[in-house]
Protein backbone atom coordinates (compact mmCIF):
# COMPACT_ATOMS: atom_id res chain seq x y z
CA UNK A 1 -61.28 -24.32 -32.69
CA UNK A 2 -60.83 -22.00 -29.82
CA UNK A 3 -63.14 -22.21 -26.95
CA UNK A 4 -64.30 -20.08 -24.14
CA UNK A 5 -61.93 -21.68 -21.85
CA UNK A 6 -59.31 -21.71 -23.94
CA UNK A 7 -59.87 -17.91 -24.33
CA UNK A 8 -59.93 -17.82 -20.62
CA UNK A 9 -56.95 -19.30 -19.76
CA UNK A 10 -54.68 -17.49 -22.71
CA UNK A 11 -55.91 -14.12 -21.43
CA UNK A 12 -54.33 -15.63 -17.70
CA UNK A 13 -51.79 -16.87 -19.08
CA UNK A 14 -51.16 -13.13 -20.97
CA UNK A 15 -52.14 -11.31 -17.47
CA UNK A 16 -49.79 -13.06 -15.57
CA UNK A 17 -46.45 -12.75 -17.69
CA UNK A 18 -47.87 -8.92 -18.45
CA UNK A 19 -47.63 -8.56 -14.74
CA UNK A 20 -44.07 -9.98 -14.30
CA UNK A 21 -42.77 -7.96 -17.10
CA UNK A 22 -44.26 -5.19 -15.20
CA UNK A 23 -43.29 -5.89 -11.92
CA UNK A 24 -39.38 -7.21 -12.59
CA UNK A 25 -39.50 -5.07 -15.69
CA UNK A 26 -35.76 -3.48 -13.96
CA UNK A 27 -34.34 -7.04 -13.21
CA UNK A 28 -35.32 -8.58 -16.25
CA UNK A 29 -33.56 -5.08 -17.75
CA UNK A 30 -30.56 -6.02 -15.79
CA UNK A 31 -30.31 -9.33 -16.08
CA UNK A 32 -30.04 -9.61 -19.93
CA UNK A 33 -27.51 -6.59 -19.93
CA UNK A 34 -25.71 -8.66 -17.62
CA UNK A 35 -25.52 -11.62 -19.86
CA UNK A 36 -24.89 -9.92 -22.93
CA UNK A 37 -22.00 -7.86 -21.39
CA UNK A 38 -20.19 -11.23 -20.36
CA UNK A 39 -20.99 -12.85 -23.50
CA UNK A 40 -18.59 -9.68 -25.55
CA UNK A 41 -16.45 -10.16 -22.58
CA UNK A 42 -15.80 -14.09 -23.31
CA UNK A 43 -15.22 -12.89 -27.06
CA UNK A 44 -12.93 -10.38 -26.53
CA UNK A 45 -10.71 -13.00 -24.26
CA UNK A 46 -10.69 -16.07 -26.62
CA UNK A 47 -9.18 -13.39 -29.12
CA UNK A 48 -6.45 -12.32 -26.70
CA UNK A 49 -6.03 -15.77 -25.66
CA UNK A 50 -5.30 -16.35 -29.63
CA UNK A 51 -3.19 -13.32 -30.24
CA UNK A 52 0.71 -13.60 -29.77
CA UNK A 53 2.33 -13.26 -26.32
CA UNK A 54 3.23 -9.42 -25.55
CA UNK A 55 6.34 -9.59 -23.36
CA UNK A 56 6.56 -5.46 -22.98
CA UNK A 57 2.91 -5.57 -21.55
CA UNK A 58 1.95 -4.75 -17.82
CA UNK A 59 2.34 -7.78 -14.95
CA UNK A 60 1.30 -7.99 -11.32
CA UNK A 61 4.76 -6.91 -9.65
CA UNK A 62 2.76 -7.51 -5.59
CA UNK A 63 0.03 -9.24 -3.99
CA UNK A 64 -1.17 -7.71 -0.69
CA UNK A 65 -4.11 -8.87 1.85
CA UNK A 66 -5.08 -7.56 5.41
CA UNK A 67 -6.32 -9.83 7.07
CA UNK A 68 -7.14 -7.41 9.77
CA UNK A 69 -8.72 -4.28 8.53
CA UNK A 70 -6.22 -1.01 8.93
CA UNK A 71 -3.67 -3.06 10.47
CA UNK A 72 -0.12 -4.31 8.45
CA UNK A 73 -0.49 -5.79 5.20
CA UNK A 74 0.86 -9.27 3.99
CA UNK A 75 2.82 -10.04 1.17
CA UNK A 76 2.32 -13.27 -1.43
CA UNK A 77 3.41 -14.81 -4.01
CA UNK A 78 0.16 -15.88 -5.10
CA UNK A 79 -3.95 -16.33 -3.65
CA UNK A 80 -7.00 -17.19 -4.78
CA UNK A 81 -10.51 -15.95 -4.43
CA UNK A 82 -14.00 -16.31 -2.43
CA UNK A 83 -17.29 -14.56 -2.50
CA UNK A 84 -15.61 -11.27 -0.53
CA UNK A 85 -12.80 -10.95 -2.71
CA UNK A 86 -9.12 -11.70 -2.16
CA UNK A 87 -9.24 -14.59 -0.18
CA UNK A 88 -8.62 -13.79 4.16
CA UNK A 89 -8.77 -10.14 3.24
CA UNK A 90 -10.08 -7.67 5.11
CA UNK A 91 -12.16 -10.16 7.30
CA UNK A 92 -11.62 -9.06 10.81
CA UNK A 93 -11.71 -5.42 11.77
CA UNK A 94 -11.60 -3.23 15.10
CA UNK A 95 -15.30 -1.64 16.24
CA UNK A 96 -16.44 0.80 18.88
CA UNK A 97 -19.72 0.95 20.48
CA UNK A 98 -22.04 3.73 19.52
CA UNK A 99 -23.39 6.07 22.35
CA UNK A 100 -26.83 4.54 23.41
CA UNK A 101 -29.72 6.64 21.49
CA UNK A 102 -31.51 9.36 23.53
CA UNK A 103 -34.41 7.05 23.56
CA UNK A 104 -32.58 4.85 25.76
CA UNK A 105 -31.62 1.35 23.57
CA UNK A 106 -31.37 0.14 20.39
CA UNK A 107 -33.95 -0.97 18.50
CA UNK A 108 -33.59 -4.14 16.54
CA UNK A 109 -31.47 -4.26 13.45
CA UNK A 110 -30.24 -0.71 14.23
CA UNK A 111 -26.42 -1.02 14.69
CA UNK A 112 -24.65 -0.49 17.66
CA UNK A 113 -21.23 -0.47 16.85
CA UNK A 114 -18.91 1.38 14.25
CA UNK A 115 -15.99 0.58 12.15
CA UNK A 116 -12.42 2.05 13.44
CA UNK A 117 -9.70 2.59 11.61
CA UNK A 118 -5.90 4.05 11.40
CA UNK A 119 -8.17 7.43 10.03
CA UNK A 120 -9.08 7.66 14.11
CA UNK A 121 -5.87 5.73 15.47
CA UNK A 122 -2.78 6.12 13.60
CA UNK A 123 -1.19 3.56 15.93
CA UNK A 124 -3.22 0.80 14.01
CA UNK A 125 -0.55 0.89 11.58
CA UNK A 126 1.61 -0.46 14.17
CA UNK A 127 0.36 -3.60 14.62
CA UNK A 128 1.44 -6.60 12.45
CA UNK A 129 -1.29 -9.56 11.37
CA UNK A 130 0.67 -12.32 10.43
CA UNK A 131 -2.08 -15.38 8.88
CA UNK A 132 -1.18 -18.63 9.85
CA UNK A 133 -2.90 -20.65 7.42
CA UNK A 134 -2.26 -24.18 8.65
CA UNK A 135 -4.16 -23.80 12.35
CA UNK A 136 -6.59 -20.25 10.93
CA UNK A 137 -4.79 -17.82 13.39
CA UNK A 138 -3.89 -14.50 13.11
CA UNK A 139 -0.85 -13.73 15.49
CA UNK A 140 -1.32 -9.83 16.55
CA UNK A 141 1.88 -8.23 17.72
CA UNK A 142 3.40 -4.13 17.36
CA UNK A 143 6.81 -2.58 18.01
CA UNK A 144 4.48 -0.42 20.82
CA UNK A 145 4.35 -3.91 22.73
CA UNK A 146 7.50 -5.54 22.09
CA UNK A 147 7.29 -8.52 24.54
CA UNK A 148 3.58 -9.01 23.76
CA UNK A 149 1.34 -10.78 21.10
CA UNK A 150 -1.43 -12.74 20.57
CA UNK A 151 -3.66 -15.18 18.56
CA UNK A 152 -6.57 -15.04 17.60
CA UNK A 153 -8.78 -18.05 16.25
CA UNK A 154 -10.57 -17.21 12.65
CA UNK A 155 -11.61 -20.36 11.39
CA UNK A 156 -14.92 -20.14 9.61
CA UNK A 157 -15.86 -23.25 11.95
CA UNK A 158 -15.61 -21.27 14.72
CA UNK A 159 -16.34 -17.76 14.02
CA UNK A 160 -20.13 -19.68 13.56
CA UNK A 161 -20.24 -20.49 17.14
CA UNK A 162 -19.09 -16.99 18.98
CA UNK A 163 -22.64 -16.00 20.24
CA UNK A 164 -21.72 -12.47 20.58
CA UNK A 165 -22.92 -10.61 17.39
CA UNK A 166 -23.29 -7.02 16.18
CA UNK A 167 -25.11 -4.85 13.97
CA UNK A 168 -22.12 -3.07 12.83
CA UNK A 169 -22.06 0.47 10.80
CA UNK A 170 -19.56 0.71 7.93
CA UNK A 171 -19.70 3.36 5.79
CA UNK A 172 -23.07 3.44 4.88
CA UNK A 173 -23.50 -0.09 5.27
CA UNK A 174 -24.34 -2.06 7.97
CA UNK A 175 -23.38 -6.15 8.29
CA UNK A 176 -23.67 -8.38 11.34
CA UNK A 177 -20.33 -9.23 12.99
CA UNK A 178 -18.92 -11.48 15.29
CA UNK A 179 -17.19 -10.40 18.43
CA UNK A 180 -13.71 -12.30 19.26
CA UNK A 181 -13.22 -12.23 22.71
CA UNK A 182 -12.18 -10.19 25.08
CA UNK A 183 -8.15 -10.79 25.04
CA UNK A 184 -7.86 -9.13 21.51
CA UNK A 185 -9.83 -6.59 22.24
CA UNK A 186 -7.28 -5.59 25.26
CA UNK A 187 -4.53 -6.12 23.50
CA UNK A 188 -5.35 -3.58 20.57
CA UNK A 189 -6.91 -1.42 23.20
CA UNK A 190 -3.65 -1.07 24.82
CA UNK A 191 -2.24 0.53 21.58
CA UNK A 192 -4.96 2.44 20.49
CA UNK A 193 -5.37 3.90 23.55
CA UNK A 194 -2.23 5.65 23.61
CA UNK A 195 -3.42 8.16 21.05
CA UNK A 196 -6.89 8.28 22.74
CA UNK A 197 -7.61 7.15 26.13
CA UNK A 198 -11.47 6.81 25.26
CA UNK A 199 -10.54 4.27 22.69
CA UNK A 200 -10.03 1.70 25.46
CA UNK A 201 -13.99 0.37 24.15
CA UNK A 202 -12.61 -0.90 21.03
CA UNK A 203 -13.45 -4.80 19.97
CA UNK A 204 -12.20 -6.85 17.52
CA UNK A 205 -14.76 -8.80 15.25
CA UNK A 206 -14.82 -11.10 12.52
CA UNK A 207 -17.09 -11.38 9.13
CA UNK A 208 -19.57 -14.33 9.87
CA UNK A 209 -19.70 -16.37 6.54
CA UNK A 210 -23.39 -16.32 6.19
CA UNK A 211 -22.59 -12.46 6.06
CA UNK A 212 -23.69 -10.71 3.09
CA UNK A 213 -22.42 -7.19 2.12
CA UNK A 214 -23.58 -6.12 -1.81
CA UNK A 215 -21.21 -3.61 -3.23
CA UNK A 216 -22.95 -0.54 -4.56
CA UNK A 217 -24.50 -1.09 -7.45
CA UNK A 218 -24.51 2.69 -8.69
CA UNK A 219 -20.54 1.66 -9.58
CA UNK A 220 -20.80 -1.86 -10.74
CA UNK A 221 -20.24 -2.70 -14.00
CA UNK A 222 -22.93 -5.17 -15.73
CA UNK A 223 -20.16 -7.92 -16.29
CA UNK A 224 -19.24 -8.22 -12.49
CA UNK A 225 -22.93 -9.10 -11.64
CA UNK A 226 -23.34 -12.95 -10.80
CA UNK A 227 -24.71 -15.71 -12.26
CA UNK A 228 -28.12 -16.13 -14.30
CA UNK A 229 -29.95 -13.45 -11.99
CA UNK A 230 -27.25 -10.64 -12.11
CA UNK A 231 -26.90 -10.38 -8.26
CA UNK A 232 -24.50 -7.89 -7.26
CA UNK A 233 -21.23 -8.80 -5.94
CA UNK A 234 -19.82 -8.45 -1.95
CA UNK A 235 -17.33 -6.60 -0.67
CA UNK A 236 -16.71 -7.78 2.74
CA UNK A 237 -14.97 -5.77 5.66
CA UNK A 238 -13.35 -3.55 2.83
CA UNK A 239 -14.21 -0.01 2.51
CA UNK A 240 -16.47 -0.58 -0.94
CA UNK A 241 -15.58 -3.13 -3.19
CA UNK A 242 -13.43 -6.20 -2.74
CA UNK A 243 -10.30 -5.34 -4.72
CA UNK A 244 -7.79 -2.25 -4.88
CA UNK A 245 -5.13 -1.90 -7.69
CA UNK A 246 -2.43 0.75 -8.03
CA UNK A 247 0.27 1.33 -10.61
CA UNK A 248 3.64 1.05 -9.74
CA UNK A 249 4.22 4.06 -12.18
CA UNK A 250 1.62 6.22 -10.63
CA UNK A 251 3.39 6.35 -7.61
CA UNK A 252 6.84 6.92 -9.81
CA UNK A 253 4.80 10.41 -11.03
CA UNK A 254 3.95 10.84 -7.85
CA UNK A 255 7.19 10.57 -6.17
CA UNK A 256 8.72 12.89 -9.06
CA UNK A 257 6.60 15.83 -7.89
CA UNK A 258 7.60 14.99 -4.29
CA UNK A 259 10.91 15.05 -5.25
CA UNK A 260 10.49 18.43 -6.90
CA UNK A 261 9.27 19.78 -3.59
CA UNK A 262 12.55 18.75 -2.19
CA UNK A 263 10.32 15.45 0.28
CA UNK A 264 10.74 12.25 1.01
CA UNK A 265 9.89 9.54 -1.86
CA UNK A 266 6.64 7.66 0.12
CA UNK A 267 6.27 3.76 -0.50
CA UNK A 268 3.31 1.99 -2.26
CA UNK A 269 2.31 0.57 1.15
CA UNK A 270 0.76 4.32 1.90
CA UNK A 271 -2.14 3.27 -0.21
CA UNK A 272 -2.84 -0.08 1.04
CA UNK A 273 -3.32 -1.77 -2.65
CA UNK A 274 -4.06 -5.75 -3.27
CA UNK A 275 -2.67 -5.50 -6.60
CA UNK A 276 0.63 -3.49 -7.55
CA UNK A 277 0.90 -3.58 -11.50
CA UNK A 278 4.14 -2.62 -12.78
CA UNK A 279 5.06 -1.41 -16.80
CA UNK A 280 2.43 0.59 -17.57
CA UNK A 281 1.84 2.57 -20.60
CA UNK A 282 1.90 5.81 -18.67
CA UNK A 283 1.19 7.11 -14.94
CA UNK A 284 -2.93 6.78 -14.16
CA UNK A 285 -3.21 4.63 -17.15
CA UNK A 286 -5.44 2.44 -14.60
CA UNK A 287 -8.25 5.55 -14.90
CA UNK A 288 -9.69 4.49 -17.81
CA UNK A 289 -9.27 1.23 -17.47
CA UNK A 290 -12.61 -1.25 -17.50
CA UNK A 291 -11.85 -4.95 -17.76
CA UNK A 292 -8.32 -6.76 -17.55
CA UNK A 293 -6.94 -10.07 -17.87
CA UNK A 294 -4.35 -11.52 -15.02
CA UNK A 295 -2.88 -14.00 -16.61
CA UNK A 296 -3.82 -16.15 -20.03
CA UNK A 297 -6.04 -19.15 -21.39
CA UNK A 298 -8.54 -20.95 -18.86
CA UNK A 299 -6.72 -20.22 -15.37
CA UNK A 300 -6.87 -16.31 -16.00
CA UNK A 301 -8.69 -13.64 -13.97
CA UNK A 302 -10.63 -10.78 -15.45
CA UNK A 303 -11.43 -8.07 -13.40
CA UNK A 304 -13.23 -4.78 -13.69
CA UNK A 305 -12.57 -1.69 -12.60
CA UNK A 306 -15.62 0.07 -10.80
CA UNK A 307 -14.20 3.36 -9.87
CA UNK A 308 -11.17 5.26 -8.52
CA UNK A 309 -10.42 5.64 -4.96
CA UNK A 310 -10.36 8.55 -3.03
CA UNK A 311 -7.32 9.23 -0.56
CA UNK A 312 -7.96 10.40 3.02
CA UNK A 313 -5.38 10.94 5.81
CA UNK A 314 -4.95 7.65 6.73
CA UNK A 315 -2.68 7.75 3.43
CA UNK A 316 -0.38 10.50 5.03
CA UNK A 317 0.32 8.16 8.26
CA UNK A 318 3.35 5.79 7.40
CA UNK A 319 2.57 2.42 8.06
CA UNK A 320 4.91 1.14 9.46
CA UNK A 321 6.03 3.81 12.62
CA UNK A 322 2.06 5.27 12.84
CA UNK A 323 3.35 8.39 12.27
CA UNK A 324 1.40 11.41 10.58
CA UNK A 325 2.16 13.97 7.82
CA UNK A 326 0.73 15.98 5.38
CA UNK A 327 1.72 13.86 2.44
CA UNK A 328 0.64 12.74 -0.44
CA UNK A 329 -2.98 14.23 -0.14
CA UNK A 330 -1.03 17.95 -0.10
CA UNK A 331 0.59 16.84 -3.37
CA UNK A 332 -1.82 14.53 -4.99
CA UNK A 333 -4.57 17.79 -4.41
CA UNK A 334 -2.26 19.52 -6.88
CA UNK A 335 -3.17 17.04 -9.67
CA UNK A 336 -5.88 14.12 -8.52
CA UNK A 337 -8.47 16.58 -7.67
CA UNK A 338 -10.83 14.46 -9.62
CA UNK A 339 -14.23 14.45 -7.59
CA UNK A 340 -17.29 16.96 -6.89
CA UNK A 341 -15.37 18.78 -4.08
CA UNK A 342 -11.35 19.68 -4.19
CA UNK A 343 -10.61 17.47 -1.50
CA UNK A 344 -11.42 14.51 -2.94
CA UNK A 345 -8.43 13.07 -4.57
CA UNK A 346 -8.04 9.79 -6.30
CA UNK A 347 -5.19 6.71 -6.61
CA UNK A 348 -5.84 3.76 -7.39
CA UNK A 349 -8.42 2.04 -8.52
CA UNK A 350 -11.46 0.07 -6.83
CA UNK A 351 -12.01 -3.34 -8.50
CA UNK A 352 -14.75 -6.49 -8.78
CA UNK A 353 -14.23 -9.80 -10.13
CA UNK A 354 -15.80 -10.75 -13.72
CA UNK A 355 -19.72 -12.19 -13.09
CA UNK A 356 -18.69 -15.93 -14.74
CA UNK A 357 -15.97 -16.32 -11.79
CA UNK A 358 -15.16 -20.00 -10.15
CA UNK A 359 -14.06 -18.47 -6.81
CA UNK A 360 -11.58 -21.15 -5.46
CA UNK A 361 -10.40 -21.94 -9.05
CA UNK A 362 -9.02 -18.77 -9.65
CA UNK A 363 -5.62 -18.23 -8.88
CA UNK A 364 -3.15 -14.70 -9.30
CA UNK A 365 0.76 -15.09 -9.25
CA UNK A 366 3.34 -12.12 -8.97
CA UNK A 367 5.11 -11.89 -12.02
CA UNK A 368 1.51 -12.75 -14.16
CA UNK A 369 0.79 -10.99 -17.26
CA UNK A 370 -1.89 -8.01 -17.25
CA UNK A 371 -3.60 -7.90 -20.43
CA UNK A 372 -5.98 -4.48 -20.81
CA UNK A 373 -9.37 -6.02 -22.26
CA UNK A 374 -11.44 -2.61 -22.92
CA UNK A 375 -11.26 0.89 -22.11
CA UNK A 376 -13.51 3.62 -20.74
CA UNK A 377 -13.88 7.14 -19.39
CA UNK A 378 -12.62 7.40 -15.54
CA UNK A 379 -15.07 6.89 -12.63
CA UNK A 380 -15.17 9.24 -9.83
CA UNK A 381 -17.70 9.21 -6.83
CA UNK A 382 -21.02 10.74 -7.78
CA UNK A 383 -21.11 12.26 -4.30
CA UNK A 384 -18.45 14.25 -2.18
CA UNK A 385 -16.73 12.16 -0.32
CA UNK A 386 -16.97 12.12 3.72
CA UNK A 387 -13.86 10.37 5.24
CA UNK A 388 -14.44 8.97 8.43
C-alpha cells in the first residue's frame, strides 16, 4: 500500500526527470539521433565488409597535410588521426595583431590577433614546411630566401610551456594560441613583407593541445558526433572542418574547359586537398556523397562529408612561385556557382571523421580502396560566403 511519502517522493522523482526532459529536451534529441545514425552506419559496413572486393571502385591516389597553415603541403604515403583531424595538420599558422579598440585595450577573452593567409600574402605559398617527425620540428625555408631557413620546435611538450598566448580570430571562431618565438616570426616576416611592408607584425603560433575548436554544427552530420553524449567534433587551425577531399576527375573536367579556353592545365595542389581520390564514377561525384569507407574490415576509416567548399583567390595563386591569376574561380564561376550569391563556387568537399572513431588506431594508405557507403543531396553554405 502506497503511502503519503511514497506519494511524495514519486511525484519528485516525476518532477525532476520532467524537468531534465525539459531542460536537455535538444541534447537528449541529439544524442539518440546520434546513436541511431551510427548504429545503420555499422550495418551498412559489416555488409560491405561481406560483399565481394570491387577492383574498378574509387582509391585514395594522395595524402596531403600542412603542417603550417597556407604554407607548402606535404606528401605521404600514409597517416593516422587525432582529435583535430589529419594528424600534424594545419597546427601552426601565421597571425597579425588587431588594431587596439577605440576604447583603448582589449577586454578579456576578446581576441587580439587574426588569422593570415596566402588570401592576404601570396608569397606564403613560397615557403616550404618540411615535418621532421623524429625531433617535432618544422624546418621553414622559400626560394625568396635561398640561403636561409629555420626550425621551429612543435612538440606538444613544449608548445604547453610558451607563456605567450592569444585570443586568436579565425573565421568566426576564436581559439587560444600559442606564440613561437620571435625568430619565426622574422623569418616569415621577411617574405611576407615583400608584398606588404605593413605585414612585418606577423607571428607564428601553434594550436595548444588543451585547445578546443567545435566544427559547426549547422553542417555536421549526426554520425560524426562523438561518443555517448554526441559532442561535436574539432577542426583545429583549418578553415572549418578537419578534412578536405577532391576528385582527381573533377579537376580532369575542370582542366577540359580550361583547355577549351586555350589555358594552362592547373595542378590539384591549387586546392590544397588532404585526400585526392582517383576513378570516380563521374566529375563532382563527391557532391552527393555522405559517408565513405577508406579501406576494408576493422582497420577502415569512414568519413562523412559535411559540405562542399567554396573557392576564393587564394586558389588562383600557384603554389609553388606565389604567383596570381584569374584562374580557376573565372572558369569554375561558369559551372560551380552553387551557393546563395554567384561568387561562391565550390570544389571539393569538406569532411569529419565517423563519431565511433579510435583516433591513433586509424590509419589511411595511398593506393586504399574508397567504398561509397550512402548518398545524399549536395551541401552548400547556408550563408554567402565572405573570403577573407
Amino acid at each position: 500500500m502506497l503511502t503519503d511519502q511514497h506519494i511524495i517522493v514519486a511525484t519528485v522523482v516525476v518532477v525532476i526527470i520532467s524537468t531534465i526532459l525539459i531542460l536537455y529536451r535538444r541534447q537528449i534529441v541529439v544524442i539518440y539521433r546520434s546513436f541511431k545514425a551510427r548504429s545503420e552506419l555499422r550495418r551498412l559496413i559489416a555488409q560491405n565488409n561481406t560483399d565481394n572486393d570491387n577492383t574498378d571502385q574509387p582509391y585514395v591516389s594522395g595524402i596531403f597535410i600542412h603542417p603550417v597553415k597556407s604554407l607548402r603541403p606535404v606528401s605521404l604515403s600514409d597517416t593516422t588521426f587525432d582529435e583535430h583531424g589529419l594528424l600534424n595538420d594545419r597546427r601552426i599558422m601565421i597571425v597579425r595583431p588587431l588594431p587596439t579598440p577605440v576604447y583603448g585595450m582589449f577586454v578579456d577573452g576578446e581576441p587580439t590577433h587574426r588569422f593570415f593567409t596566402q588570401r592576404q600574402s601570396p608569397s606564403l605559398a613560397t615557403i616550404d614546411a618540411s615535418q621532421r617527425y623524429l625531433n617535432s620540428r618544422i624546418k621553414l625555408s622559400s626560394s625568396m630566401l635561398p640561403n636561409e631557413s629555420i626550425y621551429i620546435n612543435v612538440n606538444p611538450s613544449y608548445i604547453k610551456t610558451l607563456p605567450i598566448r592569444y585570443q586568436c580570430g579565425l573565421w568566426s571562431d576564436q581559439i587560444e594560441v600559442a606564440d613561437l618565438g620571435d625568430e619565426a616570426a622574422a623569418y616569415v616576416a621577411k617574405i611576407v613583407s615583400k608584398d606588404d611592408d605593413s605585414f612585418r607584425d606577423v607571428r607564428v603560433v601553434s594550436i595548444i593541445p588543451s585547445s578546443t575548436r567545435k566544427v559547426n554544427e549547422l553542417y555536421c552530420p549526426d554520425s560524426a558526433r562523438i561518443g555517448p553524449l554526441a559532442k561535436l567534433p574539432q577542426g583545429g587551425l583549418t578553415d572549418g572542418f578537419p578534412i578536405l577531399i577532391a576528385t582527381q576527375r573533377s579537376l580532369d573536367e575542370l582542366n577540359r574547359r580550361l583547355a577549351e579556353k586555350g589555358k594552362s592545365e592547373l595542378p590539384l595542389s591549387r586546392f590544397r586537398a588532404n585526400l585526392i581520390i582517383s576513378n570516380t564514377s563521374k566529375p563532382f561525384d563527391e557532391d552527393n556523397w555522405k559517408a565513405i569507407q577508406i579501406g576494408k574490415g576493422k582497420d577502415s576509416v569512414i568519413l562523412h562529408i559535411a559540405k562542399g567548399c567554396p573557392r576564393c583567390k587564394q586558389s588562383c595563386t600557384d603554389q609553388l612561385t606565389g604567383e596570381r591569376g584569374e584562374e580557376p574561380l573565372e572558369t569554375l564561376s561558369e559551372f560551380r556557382a552553387l551557393g546563395l550569391d554567384e561568387a561562391d563556387v565550390y570544389f571539393g568537399q569538406n569532411a569529419v571523421m565517423n563519431g565511433d572513431v579510435q583516433y591513433h588506431k586509424s590509419m589511411i594508405r595511398v593506393g586504399d580502396s574508397v567504398t561509397i557507403l550512402t548518398r545524399g543531396d549536395p551541401v552548400w553554405d547556408s550563408e554567402q560566403v565572405q573570403a577573407e
